[in-house]
PDB file of N, CA and C in Angstrom:
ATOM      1  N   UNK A   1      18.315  16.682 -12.786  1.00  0.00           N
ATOM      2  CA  UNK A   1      17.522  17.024 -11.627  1.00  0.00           C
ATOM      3  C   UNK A   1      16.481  18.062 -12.011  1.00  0.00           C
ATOM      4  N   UNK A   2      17.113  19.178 -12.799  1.00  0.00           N
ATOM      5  CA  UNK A   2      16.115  19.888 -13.466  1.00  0.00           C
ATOM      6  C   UNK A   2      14.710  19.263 -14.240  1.00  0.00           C
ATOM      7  N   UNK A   3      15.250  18.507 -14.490  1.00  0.00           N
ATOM      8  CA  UNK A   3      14.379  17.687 -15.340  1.00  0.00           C
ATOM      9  C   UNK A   3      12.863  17.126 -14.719  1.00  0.00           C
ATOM     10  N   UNK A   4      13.147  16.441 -13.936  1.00  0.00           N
ATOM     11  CA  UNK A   4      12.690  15.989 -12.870  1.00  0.00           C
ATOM     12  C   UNK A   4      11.441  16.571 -12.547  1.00  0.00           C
ATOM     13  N   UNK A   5      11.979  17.951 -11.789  1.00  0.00           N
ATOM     14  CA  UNK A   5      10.990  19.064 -11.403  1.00  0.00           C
ATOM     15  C   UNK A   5      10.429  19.180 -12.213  1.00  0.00           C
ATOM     16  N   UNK A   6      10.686  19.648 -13.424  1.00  0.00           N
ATOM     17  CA  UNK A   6       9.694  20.301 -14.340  1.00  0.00           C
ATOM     18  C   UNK A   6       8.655  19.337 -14.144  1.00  0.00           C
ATOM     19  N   UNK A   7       9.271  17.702 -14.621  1.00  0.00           N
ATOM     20  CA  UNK A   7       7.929  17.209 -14.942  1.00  0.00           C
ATOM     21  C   UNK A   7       7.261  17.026 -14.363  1.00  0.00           C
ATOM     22  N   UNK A   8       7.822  16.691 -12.615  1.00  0.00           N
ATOM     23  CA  UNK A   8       6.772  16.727 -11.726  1.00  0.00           C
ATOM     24  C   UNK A   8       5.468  18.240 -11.346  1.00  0.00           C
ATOM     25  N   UNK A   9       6.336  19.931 -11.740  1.00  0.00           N
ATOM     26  CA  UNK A   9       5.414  20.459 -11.612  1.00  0.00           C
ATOM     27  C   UNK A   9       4.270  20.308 -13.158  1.00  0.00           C
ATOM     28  N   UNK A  10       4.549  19.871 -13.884  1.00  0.00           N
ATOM     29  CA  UNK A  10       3.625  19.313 -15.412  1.00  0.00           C
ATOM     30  C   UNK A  10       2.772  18.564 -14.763  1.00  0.00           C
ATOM     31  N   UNK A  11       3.096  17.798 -14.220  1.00  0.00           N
ATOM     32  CA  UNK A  11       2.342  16.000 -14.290  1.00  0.00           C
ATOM     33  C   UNK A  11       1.330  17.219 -13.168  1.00  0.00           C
ATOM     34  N   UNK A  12       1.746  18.047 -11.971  1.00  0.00           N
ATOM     35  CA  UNK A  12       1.092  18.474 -11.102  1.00  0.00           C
ATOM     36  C   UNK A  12      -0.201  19.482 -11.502  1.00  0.00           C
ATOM     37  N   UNK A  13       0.258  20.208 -12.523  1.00  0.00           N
ATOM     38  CA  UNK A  13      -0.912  21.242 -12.903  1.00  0.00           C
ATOM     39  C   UNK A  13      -1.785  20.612 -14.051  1.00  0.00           C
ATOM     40  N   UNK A  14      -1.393  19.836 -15.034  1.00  0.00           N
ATOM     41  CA  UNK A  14      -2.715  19.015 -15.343  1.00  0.00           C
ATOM     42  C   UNK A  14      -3.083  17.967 -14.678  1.00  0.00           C
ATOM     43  N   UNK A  15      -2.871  17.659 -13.555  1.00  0.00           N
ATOM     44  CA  UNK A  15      -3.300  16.880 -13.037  1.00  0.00           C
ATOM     45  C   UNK A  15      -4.914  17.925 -12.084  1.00  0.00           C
ATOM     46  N   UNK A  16      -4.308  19.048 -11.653  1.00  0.00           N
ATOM     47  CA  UNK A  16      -5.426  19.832 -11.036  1.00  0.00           C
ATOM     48  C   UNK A  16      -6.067  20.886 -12.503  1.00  0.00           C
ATOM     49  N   UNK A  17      -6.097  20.911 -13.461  1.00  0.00           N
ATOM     50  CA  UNK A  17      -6.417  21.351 -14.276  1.00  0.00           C
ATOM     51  C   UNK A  17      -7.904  19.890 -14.531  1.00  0.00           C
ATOM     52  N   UNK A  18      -7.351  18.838 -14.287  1.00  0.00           N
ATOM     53  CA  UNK A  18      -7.885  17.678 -14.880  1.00  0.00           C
ATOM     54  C   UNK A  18      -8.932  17.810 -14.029  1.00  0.00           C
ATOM     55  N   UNK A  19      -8.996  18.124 -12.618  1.00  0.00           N
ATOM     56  CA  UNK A  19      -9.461  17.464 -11.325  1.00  0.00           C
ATOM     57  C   UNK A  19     -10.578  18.687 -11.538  1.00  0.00           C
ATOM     58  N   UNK A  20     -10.361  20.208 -11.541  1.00  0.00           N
ATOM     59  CA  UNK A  20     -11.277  21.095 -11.871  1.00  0.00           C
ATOM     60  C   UNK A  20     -11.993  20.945 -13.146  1.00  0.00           C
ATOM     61  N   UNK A  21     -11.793  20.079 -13.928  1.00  0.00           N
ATOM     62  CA  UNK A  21     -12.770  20.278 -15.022  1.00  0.00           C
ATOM     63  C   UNK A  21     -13.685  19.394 -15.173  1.00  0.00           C
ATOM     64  N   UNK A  22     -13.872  17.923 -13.864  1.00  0.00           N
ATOM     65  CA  UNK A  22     -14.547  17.121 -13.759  1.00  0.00           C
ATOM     66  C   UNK A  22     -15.910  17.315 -13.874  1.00  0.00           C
ATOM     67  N   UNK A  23     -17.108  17.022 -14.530  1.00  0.00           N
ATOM     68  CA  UNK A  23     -17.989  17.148 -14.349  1.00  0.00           C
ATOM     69  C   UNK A  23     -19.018  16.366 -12.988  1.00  0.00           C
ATOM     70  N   UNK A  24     -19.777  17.499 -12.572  1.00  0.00           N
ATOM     71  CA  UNK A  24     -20.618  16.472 -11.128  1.00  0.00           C
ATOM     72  C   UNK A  24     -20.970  15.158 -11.990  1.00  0.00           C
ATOM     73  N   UNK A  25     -20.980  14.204 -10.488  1.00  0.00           N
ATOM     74  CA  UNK A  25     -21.787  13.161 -10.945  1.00  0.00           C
ATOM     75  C   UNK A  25     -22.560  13.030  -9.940  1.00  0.00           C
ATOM     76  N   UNK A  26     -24.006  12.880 -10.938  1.00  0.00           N
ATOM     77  CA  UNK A  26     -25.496  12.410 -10.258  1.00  0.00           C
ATOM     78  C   UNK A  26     -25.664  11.097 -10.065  1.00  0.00           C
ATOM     79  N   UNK A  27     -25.352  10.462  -8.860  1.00  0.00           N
ATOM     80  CA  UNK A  27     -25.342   9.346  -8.750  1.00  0.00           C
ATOM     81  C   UNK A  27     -25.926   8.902  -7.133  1.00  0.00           C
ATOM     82  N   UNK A  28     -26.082   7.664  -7.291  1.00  0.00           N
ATOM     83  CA  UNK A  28     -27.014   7.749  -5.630  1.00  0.00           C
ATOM     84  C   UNK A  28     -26.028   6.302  -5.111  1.00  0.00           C
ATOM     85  N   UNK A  29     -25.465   6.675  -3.868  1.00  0.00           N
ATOM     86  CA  UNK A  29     -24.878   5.569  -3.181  1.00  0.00           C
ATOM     87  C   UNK A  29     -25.508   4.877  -2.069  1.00  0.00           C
ATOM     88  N   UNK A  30     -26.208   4.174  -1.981  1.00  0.00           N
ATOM     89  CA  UNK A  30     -27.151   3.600  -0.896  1.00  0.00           C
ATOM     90  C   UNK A  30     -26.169   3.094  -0.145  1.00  0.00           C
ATOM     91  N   UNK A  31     -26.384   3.086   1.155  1.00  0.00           N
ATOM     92  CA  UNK A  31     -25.718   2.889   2.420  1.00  0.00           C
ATOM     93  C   UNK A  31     -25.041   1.425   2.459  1.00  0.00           C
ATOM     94  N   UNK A  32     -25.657   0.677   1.876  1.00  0.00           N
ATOM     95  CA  UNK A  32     -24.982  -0.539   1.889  1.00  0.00           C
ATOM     96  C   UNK A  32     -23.260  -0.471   1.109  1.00  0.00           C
ATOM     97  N   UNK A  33     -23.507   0.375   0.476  1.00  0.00           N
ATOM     98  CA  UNK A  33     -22.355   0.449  -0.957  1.00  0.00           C
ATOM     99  C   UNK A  33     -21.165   1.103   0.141  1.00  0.00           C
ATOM    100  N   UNK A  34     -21.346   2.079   1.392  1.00  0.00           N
ATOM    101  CA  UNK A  34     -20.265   2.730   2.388  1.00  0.00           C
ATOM    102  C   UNK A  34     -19.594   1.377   2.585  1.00  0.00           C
ATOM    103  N   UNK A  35     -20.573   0.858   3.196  1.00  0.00           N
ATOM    104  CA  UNK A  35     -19.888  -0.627   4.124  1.00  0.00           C
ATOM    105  C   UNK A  35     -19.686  -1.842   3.796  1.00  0.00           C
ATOM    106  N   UNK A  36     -19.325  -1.609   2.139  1.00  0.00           N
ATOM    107  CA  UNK A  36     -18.686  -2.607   1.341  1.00  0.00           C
ATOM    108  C   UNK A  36     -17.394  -2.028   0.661  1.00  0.00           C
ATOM    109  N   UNK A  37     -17.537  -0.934   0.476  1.00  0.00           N
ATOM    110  CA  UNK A  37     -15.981  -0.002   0.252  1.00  0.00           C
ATOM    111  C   UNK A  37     -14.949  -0.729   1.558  1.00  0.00           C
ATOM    112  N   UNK A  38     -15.339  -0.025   2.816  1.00  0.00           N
ATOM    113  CA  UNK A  38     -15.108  -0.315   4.148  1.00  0.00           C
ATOM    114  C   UNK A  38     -14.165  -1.627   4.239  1.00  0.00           C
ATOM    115  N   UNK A  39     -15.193  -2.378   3.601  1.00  0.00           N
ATOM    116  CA  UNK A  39     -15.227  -4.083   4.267  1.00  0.00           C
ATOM    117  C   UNK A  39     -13.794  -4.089   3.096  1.00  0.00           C
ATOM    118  N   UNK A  40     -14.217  -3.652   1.853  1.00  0.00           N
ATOM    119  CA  UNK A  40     -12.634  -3.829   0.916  1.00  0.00           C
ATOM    120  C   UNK A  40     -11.644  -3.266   1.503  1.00  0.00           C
ATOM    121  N   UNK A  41     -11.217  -2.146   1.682  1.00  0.00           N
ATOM    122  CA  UNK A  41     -10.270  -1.214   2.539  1.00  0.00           C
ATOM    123  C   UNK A  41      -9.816  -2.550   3.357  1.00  0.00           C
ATOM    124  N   UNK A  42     -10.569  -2.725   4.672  1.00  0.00           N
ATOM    125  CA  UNK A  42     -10.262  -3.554   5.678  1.00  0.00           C
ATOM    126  C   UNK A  42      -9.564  -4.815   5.434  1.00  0.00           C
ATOM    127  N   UNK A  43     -10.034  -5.811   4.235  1.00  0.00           N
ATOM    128  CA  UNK A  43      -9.419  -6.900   3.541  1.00  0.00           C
ATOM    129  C   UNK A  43      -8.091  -6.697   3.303  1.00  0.00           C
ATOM    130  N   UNK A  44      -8.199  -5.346   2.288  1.00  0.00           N
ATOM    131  CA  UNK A  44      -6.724  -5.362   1.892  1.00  0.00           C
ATOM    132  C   UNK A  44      -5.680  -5.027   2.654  1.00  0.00           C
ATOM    133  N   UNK A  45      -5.960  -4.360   4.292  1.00  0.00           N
ATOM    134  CA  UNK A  45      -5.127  -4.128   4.889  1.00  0.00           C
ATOM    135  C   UNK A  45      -4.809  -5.324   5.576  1.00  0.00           C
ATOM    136  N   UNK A  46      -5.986  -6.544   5.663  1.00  0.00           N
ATOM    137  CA  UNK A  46      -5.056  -7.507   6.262  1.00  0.00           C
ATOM    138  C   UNK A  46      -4.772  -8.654   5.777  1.00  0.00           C
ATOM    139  N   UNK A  47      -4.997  -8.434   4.148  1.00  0.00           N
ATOM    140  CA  UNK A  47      -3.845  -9.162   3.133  1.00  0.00           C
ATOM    141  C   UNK A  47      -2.573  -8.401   3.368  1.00  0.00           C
ATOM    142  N   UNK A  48      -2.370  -7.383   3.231  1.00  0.00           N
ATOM    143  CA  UNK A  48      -1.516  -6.909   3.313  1.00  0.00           C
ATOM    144  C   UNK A  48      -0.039  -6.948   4.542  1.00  0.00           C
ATOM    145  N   UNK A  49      -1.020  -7.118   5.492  1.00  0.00           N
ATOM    146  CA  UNK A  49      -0.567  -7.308   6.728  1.00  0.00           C
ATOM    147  C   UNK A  49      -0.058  -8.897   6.882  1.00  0.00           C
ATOM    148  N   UNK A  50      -1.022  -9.835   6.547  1.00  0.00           N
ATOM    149  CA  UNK A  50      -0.475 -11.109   6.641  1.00  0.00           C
ATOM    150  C   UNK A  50       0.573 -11.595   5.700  1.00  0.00           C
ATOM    151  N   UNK A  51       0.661 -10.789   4.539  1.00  0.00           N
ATOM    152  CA  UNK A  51       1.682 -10.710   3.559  1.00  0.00           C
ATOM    153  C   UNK A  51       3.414 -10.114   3.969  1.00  0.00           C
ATOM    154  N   UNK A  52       3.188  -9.628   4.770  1.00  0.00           N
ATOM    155  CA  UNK A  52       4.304  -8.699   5.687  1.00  0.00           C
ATOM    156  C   UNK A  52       4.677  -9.619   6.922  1.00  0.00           C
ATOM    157  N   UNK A  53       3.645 -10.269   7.829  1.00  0.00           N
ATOM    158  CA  UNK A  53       4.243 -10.927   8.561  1.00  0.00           C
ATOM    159  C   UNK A  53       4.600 -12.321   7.800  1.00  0.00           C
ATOM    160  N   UNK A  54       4.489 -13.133   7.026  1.00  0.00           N
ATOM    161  CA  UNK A  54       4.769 -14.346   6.313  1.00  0.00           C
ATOM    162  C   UNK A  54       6.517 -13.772   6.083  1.00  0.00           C
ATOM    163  N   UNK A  55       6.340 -13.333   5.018  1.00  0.00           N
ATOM    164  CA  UNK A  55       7.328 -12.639   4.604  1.00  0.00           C
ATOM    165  C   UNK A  55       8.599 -12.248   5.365  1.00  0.00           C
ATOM    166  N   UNK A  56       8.366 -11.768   7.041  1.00  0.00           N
ATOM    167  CA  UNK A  56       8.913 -11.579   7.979  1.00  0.00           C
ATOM    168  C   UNK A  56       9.591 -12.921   8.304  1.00  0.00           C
ATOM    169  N   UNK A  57       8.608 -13.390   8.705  1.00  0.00           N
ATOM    170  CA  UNK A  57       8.890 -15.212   9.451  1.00  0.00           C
ATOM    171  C   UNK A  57       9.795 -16.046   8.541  1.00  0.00           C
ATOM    172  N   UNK A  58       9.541 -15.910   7.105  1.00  0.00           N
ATOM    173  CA  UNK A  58      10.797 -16.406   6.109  1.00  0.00           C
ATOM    174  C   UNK A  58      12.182 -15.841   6.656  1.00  0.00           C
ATOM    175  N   UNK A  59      12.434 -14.455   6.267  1.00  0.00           N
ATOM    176  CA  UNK A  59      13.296 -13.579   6.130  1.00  0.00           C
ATOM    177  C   UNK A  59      14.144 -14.252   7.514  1.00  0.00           C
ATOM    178  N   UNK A  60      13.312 -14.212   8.607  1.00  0.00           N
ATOM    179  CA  UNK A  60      13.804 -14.646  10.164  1.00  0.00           C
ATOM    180  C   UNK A  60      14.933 -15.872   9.790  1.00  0.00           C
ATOM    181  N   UNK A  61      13.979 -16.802   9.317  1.00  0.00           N
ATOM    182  CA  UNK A  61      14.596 -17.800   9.346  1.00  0.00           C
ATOM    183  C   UNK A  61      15.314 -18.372   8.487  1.00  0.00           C
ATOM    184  N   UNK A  62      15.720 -17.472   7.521  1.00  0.00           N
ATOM    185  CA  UNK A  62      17.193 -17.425   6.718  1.00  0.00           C
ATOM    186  C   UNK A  62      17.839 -17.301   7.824  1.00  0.00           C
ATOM    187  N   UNK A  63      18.071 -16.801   8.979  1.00  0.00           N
ATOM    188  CA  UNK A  63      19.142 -16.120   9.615  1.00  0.00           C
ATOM    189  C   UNK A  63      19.172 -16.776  10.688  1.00  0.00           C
ATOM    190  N   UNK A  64      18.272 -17.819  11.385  1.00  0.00           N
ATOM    191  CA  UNK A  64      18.087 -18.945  12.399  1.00  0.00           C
ATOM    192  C   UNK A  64      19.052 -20.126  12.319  1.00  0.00           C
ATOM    193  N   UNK A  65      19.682 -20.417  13.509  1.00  0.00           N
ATOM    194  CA  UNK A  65      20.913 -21.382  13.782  1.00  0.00           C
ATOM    195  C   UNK A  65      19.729 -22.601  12.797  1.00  0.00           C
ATOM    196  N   UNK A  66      20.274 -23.238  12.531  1.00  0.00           N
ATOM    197  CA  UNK A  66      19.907 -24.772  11.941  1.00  0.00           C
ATOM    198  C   UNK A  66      20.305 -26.369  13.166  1.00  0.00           C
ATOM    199  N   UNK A  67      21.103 -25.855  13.445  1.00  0.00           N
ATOM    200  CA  UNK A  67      21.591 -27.011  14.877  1.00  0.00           C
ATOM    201  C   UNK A  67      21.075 -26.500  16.218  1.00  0.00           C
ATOM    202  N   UNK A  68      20.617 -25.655  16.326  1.00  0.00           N
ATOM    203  CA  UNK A  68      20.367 -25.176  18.042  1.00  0.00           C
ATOM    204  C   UNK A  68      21.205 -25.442  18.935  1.00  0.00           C
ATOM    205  N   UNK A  69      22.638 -25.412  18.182  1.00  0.00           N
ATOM    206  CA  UNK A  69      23.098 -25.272  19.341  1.00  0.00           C
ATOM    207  C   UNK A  69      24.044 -24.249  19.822  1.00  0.00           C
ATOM    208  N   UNK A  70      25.051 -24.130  21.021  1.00  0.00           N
ATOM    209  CA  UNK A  70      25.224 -22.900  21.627  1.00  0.00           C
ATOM    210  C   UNK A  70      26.363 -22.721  19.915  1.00  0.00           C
ATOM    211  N   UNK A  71      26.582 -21.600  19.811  1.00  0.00           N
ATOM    212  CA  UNK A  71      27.831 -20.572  19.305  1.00  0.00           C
ATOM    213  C   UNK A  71      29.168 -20.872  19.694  1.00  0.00           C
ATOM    214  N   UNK A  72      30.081 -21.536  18.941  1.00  0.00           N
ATOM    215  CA  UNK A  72      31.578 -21.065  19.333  1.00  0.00           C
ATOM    216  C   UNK A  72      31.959 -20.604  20.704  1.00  0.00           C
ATOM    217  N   UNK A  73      32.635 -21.157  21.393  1.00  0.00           N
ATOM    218  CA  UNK A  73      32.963 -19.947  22.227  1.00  0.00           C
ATOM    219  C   UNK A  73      31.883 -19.665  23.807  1.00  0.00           C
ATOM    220  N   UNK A  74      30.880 -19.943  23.287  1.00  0.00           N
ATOM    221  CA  UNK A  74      30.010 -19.328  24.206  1.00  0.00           C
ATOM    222  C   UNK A  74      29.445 -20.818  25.136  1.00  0.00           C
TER     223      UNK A  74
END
C-alpha cells in the first residue's frame, strides 16, 4: 500500500513539474477548429451512449422468459 502512494505522489509531481515547464505555443485556432473539437466530443458521447444502451438490451435479454409464459405457481 505504501508502495502505491509513493508512486502515485511521483507519477504526481513530475507530472506538474512536466506541465510547468511547457513551453507557450504560438498558434492560431480559427473558429471553425472550436466547433469541430465540439462536434468530436458530441460523437463520442453518443457512440458511447449507443454502445451502453445495445449492450444493455443484450444483457436484458439474457435474463428474459423465452416462452412468455406465466411462472410456476403464479
Amino acid at each position: 500500500m505504501m508502495k502505491s502512494a509513493r508512486a502515485g505522489t511521483v507519477t504526481t509531481a513530475m507530472l506538474i513539474v512536466l506541465l510547468s515547464a511547457a513551453p507557450a505555443a504560438h498558434a492560431y485556432l480559427d473558429p471553425s477548429t472550436g466547433s469541430m473539437i465540439l462536434s468530436a466530443i458530441i460523437g463520442i458521447f453518443a457512440t458511447v451512449a449507443l454502445a451502453l444502451k445495445t449492450w444493455w438490451y443484450k444483457l436484458k435479454s439474457l435474463f428474459r422468459r423465452r416462452d412468455g409464459g406465466e411462472p410456476p405457481g403464479g
